[in-house]
PDB file of N, CA and C in Angstrom:
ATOM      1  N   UNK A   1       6.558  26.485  15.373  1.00  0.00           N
ATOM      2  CA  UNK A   1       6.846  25.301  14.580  1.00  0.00           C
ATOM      3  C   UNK A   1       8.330  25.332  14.194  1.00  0.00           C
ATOM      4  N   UNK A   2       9.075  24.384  14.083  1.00  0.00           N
ATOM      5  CA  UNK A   2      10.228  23.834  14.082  1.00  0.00           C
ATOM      6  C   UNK A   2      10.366  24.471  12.341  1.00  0.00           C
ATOM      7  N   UNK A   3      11.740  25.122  12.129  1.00  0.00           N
ATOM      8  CA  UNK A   3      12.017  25.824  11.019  1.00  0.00           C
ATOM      9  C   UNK A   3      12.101  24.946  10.031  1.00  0.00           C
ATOM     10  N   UNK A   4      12.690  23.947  10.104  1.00  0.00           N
ATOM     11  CA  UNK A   4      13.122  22.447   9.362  1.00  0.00           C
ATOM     12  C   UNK A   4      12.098  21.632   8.992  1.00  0.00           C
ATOM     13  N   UNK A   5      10.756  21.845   9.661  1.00  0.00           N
ATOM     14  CA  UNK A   5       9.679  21.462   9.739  1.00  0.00           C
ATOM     15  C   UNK A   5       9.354  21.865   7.563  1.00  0.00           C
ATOM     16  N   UNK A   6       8.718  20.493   6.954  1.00  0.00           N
ATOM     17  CA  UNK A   6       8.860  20.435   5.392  1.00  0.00           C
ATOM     18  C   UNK A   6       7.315  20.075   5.430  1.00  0.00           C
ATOM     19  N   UNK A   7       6.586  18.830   5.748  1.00  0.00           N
ATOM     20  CA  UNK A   7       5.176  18.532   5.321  1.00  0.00           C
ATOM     21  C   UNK A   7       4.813  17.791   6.719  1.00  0.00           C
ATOM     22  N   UNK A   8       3.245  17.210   6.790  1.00  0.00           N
ATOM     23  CA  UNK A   8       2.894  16.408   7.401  1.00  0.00           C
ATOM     24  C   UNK A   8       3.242  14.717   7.536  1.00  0.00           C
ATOM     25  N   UNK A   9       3.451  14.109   6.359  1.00  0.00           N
ATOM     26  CA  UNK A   9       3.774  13.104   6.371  1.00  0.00           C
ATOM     27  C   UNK A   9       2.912  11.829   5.674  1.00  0.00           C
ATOM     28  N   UNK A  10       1.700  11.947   6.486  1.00  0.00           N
ATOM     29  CA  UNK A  10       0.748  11.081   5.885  1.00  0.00           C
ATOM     30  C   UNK A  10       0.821  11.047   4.105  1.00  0.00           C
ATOM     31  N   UNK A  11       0.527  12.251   3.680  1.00  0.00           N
ATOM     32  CA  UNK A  11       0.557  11.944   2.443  1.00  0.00           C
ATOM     33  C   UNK A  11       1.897  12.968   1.546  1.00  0.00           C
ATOM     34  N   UNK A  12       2.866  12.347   0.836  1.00  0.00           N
ATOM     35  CA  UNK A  12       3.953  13.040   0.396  1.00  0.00           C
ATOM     36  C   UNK A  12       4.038  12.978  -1.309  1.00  0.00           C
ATOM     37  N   UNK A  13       4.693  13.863  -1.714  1.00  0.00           N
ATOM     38  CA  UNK A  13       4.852  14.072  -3.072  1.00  0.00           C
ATOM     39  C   UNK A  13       7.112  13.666  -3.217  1.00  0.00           C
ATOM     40  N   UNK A  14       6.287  12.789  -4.532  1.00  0.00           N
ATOM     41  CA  UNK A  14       7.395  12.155  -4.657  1.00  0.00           C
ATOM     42  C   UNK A  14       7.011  12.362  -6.598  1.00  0.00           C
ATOM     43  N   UNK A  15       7.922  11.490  -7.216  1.00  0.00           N
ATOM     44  CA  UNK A  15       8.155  11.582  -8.794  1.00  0.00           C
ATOM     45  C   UNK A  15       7.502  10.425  -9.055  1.00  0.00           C
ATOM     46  N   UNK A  16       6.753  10.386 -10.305  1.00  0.00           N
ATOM     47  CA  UNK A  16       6.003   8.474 -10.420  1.00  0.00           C
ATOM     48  C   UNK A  16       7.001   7.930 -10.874  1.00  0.00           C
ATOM     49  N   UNK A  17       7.113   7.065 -10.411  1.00  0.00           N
ATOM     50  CA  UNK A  17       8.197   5.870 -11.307  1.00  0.00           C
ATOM     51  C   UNK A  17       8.040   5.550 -12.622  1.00  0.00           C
ATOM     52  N   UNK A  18       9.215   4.551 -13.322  1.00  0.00           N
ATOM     53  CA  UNK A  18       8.755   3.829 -13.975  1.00  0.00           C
ATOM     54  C   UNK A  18       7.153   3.391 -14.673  1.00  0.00           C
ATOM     55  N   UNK A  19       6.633   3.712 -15.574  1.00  0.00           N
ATOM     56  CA  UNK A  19       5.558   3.402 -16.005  1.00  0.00           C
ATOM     57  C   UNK A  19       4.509   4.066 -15.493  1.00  0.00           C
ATOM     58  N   UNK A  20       4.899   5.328 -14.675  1.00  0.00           N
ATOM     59  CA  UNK A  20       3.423   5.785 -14.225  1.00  0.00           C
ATOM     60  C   UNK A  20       2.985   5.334 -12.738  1.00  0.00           C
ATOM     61  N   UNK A  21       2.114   6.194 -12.345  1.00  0.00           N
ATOM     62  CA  UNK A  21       0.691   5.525 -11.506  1.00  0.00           C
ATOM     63  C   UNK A  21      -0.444   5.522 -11.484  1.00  0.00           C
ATOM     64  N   UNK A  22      -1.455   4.685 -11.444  1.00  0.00           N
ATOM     65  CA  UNK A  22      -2.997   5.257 -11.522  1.00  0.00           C
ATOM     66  C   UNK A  22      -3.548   5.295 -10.277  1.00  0.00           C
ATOM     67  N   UNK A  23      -4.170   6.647 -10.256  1.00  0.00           N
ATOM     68  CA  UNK A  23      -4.545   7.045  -8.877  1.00  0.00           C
ATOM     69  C   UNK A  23      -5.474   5.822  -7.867  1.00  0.00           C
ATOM     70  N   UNK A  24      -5.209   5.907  -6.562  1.00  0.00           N
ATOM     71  CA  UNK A  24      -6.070   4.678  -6.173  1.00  0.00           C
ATOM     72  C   UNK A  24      -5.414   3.260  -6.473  1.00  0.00           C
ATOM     73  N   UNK A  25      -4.266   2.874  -6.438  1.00  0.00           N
ATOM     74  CA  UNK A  25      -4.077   1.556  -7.050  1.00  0.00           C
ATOM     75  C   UNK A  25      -2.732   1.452  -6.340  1.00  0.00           C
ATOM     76  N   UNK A  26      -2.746   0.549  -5.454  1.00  0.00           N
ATOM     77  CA  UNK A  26      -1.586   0.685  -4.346  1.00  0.00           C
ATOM     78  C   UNK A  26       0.019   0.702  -5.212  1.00  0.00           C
ATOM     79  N   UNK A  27       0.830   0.695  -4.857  1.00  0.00           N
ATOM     80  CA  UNK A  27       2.396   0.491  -5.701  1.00  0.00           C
ATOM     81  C   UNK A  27       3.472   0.639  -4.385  1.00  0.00           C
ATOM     82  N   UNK A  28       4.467   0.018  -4.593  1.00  0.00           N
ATOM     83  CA  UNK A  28       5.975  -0.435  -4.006  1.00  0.00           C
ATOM     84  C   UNK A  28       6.757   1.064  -4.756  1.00  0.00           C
ATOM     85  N   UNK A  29       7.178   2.146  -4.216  1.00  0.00           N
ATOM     86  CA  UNK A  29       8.111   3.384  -4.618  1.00  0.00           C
ATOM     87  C   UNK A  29       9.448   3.227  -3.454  1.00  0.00           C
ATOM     88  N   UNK A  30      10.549   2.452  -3.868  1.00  0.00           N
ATOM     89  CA  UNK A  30      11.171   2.067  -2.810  1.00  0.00           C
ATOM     90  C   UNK A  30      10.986   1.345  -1.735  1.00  0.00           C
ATOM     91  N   UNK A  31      10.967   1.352  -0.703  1.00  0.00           N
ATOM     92  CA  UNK A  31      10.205   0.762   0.598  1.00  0.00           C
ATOM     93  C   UNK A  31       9.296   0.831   0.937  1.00  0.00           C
ATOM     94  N   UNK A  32       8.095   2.032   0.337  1.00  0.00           N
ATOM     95  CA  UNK A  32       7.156   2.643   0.643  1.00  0.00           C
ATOM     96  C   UNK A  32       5.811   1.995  -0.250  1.00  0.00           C
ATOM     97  N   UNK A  33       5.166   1.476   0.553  1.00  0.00           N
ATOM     98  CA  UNK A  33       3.869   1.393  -0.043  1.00  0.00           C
ATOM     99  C   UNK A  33       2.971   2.112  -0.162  1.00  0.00           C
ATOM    100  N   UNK A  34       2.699   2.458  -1.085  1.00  0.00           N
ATOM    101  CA  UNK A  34       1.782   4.107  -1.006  1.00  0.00           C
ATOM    102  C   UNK A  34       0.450   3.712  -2.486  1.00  0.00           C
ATOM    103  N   UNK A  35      -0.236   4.804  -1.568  1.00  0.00           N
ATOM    104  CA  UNK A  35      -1.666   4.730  -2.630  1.00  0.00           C
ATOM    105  C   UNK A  35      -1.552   6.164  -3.511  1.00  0.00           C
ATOM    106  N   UNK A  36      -1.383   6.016  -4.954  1.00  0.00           N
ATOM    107  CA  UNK A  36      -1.446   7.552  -5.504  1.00  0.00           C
ATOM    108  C   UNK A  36      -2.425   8.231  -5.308  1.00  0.00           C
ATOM    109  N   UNK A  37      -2.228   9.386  -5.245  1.00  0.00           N
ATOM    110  CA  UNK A  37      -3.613  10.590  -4.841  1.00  0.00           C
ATOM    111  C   UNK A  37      -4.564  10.280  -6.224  1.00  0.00           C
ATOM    112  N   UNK A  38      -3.514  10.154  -7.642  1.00  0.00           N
ATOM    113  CA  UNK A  38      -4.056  10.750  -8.639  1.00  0.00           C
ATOM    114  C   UNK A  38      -3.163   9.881  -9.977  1.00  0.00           C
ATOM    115  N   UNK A  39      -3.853   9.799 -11.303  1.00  0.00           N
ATOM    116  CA  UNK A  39      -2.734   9.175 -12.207  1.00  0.00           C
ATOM    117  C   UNK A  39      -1.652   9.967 -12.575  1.00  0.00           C
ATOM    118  N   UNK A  40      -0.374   9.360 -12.615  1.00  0.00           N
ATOM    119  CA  UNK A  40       0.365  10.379 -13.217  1.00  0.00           C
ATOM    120  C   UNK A  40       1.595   9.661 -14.142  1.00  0.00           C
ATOM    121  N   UNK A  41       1.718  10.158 -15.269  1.00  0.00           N
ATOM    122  CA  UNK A  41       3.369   9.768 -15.897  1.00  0.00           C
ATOM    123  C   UNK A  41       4.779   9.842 -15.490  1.00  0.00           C
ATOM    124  N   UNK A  42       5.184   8.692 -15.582  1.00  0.00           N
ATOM    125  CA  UNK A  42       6.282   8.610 -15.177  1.00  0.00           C
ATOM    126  C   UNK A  42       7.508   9.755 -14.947  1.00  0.00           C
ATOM    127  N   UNK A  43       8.044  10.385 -13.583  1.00  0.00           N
ATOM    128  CA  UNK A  43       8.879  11.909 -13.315  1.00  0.00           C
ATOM    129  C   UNK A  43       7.791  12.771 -13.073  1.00  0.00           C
ATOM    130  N   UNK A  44       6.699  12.748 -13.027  1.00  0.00           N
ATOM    131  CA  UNK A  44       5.991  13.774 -12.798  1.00  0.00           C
ATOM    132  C   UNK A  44       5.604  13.717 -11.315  1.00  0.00           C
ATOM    133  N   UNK A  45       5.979  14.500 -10.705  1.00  0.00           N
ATOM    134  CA  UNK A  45       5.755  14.973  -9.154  1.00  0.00           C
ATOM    135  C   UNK A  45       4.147  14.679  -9.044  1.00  0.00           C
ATOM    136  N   UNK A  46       4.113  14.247  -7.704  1.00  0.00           N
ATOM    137  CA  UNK A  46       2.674  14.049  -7.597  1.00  0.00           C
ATOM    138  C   UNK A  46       2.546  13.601  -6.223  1.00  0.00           C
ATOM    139  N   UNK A  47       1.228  13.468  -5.741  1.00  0.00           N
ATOM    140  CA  UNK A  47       0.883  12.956  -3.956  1.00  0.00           C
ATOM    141  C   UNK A  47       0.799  11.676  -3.847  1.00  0.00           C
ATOM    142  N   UNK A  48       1.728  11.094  -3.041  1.00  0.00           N
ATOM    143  CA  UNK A  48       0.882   9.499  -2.590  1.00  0.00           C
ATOM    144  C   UNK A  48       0.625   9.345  -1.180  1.00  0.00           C
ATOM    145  N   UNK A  49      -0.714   8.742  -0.754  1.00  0.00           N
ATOM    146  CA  UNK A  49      -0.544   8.469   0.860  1.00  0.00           C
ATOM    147  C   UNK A  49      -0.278   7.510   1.109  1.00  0.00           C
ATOM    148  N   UNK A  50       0.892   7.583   2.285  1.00  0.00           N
ATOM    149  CA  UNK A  50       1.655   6.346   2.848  1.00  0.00           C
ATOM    150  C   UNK A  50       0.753   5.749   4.558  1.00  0.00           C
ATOM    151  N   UNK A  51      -0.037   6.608   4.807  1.00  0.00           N
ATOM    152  CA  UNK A  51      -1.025   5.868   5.971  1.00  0.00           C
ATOM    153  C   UNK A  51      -2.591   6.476   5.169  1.00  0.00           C
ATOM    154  N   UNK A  52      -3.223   5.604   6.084  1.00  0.00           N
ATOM    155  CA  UNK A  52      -4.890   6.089   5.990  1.00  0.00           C
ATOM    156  C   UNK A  52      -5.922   4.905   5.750  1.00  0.00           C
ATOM    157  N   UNK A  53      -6.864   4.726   5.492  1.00  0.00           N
ATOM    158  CA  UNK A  53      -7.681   3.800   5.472  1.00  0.00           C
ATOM    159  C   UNK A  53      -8.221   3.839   4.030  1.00  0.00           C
ATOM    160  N   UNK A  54      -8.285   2.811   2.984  1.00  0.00           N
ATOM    161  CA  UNK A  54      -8.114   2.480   1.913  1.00  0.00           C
ATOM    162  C   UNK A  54      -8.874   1.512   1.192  1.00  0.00           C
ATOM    163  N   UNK A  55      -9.803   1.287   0.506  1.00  0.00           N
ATOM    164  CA  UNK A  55     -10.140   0.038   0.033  1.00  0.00           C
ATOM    165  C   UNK A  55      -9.183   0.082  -1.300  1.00  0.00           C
ATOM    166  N   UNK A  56      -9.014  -1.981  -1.028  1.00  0.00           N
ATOM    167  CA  UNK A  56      -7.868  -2.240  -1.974  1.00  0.00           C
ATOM    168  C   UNK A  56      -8.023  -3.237  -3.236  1.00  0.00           C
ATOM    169  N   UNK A  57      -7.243  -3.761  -3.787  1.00  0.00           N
ATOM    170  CA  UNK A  57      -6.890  -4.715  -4.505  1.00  0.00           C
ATOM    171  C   UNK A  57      -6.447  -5.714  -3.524  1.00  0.00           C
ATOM    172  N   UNK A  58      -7.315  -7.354  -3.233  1.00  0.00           N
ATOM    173  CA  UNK A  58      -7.170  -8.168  -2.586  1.00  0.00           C
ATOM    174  C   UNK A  58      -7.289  -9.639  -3.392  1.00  0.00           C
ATOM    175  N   UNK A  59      -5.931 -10.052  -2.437  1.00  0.00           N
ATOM    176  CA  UNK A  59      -6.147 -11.581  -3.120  1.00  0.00           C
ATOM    177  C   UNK A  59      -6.929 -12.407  -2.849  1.00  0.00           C
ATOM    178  N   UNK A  60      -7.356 -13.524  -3.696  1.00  0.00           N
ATOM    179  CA  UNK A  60      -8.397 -14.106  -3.853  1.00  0.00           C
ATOM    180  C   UNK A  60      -7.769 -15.428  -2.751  1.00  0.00           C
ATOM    181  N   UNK A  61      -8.930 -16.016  -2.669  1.00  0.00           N
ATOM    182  CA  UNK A  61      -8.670 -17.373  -2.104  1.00  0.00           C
ATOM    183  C   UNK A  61      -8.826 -17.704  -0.387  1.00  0.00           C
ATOM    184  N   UNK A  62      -8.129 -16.207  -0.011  1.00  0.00           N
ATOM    185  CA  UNK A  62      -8.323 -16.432   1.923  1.00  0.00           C
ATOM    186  C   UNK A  62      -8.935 -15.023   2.168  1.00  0.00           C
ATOM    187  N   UNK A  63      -9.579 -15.626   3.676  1.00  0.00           N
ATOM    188  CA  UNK A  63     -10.531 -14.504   3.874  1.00  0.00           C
ATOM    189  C   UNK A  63      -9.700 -13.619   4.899  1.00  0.00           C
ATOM    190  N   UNK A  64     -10.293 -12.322   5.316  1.00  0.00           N
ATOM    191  CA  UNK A  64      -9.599 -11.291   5.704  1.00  0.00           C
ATOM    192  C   UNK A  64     -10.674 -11.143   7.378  1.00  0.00           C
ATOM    193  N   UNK A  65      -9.797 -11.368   8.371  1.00  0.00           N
ATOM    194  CA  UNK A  65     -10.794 -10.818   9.981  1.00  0.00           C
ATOM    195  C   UNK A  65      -9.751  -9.409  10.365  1.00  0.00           C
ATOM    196  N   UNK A  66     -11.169  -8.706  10.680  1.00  0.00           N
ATOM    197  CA  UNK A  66     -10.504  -6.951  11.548  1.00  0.00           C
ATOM    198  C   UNK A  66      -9.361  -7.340  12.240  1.00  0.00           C
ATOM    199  N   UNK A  67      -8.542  -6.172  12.178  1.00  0.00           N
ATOM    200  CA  UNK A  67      -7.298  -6.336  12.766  1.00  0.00           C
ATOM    201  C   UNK A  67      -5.996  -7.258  12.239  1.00  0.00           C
ATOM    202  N   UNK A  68      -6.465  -7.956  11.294  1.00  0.00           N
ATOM    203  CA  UNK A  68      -5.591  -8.915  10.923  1.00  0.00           C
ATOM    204  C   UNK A  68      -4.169  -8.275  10.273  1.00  0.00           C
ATOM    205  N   UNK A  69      -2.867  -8.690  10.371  1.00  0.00           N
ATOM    206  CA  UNK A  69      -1.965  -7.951   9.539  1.00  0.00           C
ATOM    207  C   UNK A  69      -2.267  -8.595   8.365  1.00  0.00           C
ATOM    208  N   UNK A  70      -1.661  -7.647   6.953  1.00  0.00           N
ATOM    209  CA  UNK A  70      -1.882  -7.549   5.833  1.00  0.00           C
ATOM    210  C   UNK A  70      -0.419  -7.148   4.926  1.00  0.00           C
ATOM    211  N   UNK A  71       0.090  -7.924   4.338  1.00  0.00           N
ATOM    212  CA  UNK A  71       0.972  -7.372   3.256  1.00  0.00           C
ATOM    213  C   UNK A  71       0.504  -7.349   1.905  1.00  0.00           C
ATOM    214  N   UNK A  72       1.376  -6.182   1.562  1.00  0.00           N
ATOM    215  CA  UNK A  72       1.144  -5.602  -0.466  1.00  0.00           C
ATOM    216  C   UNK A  72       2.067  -6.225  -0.917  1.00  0.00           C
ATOM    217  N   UNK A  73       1.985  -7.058  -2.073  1.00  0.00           N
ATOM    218  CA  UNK A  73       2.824  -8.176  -2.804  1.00  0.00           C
ATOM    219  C   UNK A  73       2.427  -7.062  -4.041  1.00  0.00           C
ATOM    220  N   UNK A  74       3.640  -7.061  -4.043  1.00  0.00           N
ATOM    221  CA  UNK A  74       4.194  -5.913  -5.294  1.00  0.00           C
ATOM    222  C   UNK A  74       4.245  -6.896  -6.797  1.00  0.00           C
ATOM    223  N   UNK A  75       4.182  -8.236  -6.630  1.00  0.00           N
ATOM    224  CA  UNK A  75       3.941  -8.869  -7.515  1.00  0.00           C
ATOM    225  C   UNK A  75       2.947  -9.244  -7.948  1.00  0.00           C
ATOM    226  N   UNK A  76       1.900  -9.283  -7.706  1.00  0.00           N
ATOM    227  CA  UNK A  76       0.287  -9.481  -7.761  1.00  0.00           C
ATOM    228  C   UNK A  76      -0.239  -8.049  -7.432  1.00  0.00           C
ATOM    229  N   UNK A  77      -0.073  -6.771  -7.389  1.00  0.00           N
ATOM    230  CA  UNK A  77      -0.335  -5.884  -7.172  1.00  0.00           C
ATOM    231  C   UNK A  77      -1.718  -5.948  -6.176  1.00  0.00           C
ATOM    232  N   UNK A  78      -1.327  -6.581  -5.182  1.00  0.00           N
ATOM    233  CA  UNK A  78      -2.419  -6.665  -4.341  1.00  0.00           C
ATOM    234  C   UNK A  78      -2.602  -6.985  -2.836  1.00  0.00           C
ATOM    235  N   UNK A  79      -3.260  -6.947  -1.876  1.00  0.00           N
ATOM    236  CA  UNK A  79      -2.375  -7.296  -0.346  1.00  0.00           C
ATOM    237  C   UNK A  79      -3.157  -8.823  -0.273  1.00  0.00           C
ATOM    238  N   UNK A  80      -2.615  -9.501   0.578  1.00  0.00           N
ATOM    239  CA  UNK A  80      -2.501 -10.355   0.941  1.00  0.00           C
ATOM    240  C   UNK A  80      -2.425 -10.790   2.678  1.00  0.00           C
ATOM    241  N   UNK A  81      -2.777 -12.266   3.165  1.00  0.00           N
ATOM    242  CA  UNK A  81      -2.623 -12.320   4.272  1.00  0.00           C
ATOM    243  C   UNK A  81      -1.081 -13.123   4.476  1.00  0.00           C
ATOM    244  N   UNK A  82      -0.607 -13.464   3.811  1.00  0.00           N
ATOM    245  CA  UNK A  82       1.235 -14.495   3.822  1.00  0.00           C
ATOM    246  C   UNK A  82       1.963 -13.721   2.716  1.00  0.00           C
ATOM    247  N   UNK A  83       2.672 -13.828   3.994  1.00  0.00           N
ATOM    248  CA  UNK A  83       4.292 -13.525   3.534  1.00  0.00           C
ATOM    249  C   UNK A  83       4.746 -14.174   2.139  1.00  0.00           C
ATOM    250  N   UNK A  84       5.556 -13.405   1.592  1.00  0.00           N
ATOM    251  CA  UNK A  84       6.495 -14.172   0.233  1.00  0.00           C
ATOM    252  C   UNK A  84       7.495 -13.505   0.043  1.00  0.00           C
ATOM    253  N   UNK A  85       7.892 -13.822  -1.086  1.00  0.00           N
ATOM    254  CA  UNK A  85       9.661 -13.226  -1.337  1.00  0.00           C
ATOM    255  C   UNK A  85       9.087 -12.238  -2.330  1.00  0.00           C
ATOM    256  N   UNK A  86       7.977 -10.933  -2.640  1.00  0.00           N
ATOM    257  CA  UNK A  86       7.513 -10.425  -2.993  1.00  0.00           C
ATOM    258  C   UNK A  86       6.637  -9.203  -2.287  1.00  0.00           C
ATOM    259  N   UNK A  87       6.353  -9.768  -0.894  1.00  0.00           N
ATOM    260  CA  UNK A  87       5.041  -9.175  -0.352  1.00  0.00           C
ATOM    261  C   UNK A  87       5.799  -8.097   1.397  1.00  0.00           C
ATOM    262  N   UNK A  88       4.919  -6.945   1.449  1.00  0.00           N
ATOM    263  CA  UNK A  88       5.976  -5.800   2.598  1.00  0.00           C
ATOM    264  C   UNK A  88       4.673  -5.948   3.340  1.00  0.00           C
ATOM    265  N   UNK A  89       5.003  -6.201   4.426  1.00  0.00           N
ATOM    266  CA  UNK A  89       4.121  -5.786   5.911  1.00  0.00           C
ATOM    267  C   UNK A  89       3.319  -4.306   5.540  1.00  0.00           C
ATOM    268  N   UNK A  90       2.735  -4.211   5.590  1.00  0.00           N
ATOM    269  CA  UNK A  90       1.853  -3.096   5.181  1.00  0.00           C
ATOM    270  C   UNK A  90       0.657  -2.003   5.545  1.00  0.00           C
ATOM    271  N   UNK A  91       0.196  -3.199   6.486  1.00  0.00           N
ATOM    272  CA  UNK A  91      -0.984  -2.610   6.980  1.00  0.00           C
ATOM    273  C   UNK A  91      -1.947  -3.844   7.700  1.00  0.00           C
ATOM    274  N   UNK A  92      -3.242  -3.502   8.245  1.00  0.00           N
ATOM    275  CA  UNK A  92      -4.252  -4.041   8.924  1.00  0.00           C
ATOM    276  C   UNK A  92      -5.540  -4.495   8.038  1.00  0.00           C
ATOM    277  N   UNK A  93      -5.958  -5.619   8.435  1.00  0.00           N
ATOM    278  CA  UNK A  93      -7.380  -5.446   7.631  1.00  0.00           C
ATOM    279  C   UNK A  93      -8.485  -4.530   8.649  1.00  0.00           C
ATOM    280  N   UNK A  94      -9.473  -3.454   8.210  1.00  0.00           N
ATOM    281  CA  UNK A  94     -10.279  -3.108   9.047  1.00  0.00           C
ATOM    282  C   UNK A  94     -11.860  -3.166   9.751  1.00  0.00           C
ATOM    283  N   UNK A  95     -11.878  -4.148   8.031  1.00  0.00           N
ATOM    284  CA  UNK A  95     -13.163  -4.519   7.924  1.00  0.00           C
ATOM    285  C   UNK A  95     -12.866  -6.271   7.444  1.00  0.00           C
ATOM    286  N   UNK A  96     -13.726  -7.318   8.020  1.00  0.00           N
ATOM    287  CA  UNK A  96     -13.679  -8.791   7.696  1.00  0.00           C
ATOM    288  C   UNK A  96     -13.839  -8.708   6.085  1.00  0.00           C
ATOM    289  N   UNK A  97     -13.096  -9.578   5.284  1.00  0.00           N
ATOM    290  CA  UNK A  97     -13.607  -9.747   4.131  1.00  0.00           C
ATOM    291  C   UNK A  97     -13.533 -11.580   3.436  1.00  0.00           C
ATOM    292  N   UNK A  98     -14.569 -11.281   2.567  1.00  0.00           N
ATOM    293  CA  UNK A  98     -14.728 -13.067   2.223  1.00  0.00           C
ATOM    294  C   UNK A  98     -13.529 -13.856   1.622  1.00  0.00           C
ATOM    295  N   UNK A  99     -13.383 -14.791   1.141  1.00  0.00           N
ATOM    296  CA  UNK A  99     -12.149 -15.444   0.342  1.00  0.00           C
ATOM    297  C   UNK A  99     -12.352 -14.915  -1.014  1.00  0.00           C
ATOM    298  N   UNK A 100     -13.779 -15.201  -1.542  1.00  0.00           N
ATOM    299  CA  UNK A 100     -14.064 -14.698  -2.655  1.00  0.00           C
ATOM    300  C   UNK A 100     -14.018 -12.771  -3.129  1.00  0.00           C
ATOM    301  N   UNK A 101     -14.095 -12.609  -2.174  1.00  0.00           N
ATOM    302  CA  UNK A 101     -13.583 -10.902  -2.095  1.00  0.00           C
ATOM    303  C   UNK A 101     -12.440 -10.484  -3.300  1.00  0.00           C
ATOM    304  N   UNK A 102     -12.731  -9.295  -4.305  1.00  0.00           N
ATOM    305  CA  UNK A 102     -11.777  -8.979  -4.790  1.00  0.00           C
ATOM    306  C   UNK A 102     -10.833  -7.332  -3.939  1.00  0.00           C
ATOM    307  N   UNK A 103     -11.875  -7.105  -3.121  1.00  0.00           N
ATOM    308  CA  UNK A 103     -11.200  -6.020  -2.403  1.00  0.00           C
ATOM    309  C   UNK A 103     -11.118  -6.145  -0.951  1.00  0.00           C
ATOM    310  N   UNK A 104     -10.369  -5.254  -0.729  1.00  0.00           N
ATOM    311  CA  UNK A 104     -10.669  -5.149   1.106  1.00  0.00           C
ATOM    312  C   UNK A 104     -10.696  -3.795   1.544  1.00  0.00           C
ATOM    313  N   UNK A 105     -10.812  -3.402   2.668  1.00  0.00           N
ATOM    314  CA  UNK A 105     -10.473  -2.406   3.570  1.00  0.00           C
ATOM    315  C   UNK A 105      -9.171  -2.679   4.671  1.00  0.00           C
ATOM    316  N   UNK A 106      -8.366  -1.987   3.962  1.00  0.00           N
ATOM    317  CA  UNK A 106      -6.414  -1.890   4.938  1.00  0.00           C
ATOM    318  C   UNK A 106      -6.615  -0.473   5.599  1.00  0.00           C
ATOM    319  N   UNK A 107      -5.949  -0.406   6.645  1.00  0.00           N
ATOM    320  CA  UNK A 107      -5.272   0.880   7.251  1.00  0.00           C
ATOM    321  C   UNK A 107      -3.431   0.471   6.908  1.00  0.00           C
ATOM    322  N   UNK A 108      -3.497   1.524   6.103  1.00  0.00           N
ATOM    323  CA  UNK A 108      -2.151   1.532   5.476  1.00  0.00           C
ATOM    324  C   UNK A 108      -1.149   1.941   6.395  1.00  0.00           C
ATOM    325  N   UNK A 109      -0.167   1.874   6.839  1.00  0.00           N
ATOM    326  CA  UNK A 109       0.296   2.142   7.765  1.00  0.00           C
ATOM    327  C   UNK A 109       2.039   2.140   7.836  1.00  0.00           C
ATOM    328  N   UNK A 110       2.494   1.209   6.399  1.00  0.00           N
ATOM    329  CA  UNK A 110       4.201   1.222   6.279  1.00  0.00           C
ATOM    330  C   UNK A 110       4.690   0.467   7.563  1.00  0.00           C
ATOM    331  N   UNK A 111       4.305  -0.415   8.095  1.00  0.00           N
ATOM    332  CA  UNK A 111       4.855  -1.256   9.495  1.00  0.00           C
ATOM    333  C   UNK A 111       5.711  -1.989   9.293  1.00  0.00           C
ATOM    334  N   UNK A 112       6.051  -2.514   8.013  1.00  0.00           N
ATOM    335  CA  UNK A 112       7.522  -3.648   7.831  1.00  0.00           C
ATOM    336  C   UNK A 112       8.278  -3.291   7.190  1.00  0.00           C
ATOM    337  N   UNK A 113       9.056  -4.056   7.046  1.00  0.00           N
ATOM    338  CA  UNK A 113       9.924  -3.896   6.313  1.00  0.00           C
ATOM    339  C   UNK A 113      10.120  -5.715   4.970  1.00  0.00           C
ATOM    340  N   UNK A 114      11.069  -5.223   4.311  1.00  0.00           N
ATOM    341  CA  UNK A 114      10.873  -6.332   2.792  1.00  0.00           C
ATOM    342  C   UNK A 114      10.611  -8.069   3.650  1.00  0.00           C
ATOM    343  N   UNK A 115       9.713  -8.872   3.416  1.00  0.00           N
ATOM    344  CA  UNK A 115       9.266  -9.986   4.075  1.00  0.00           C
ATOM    345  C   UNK A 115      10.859 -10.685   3.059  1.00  0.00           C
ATOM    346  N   UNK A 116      11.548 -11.552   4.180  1.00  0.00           N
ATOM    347  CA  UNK A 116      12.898 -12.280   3.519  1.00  0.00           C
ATOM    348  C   UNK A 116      12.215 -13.832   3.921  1.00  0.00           C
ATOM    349  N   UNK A 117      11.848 -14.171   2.920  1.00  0.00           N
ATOM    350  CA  UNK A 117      11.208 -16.114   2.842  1.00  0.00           C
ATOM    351  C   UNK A 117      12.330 -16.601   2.008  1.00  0.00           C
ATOM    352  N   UNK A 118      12.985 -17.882   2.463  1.00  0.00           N
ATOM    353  CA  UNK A 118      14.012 -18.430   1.792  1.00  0.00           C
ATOM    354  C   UNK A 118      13.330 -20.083   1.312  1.00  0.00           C
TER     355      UNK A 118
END
């Protein structure tokens, strides 16, 4: 193994931001959309996974088909199927879900970058 070689990747330890995180509850840490392992206070080192398969916080109103892309709107703390001046490419839906749905199933995956809607 490569000497330089530090972690796997999937899931990394970083500092919580601002206000904390509660474990399970997706969040924007820079570019990175990540799910916390665990709750933690704000500076306190801790795990988040940046891929994996996830049930989430989903917006209401449109429904979700397998495979579909999916962005996390850091403003509604929740993914979504459209773009906004808020929302990062993010991931897949993996399982269909209703309009009325408050959750879904994403494969998290970090695939975009910041959605620019003018």
């Amino acid at each position: 193994m490569a000497g330089n070689f530090v972690q796997e990747g999937c899931v990394i330890e970083l500092a919580a931001p601002t206000g904390g995180v509660v474990g399970g509850t997706a969040i924007l840490v820079g570019s990175l959309v990540l799910i916390p392992m665990v709750t933690a206070a704000q500076t306190v080192r801790t795990t988040f996974a940046r891929a994996g398969v996830f049930t989430v916080a989903k917006a209401t109103g449109v429904a979700w088909t397998e495979g579909q892309i999916l962005y996390f709107d850091s403003a509604a703390g929740n993914f979504a199927t459209a773009a906004s001046a808020t929302a990062r490419r993010a991931g897949f839906a993996t399982l269909a879900a209703a309009s009325g749905d408050t959750t879904g199933t994403v494969l998290l995956n970090n695939i975009g970058a910041a959605v620019n809607v003018a």
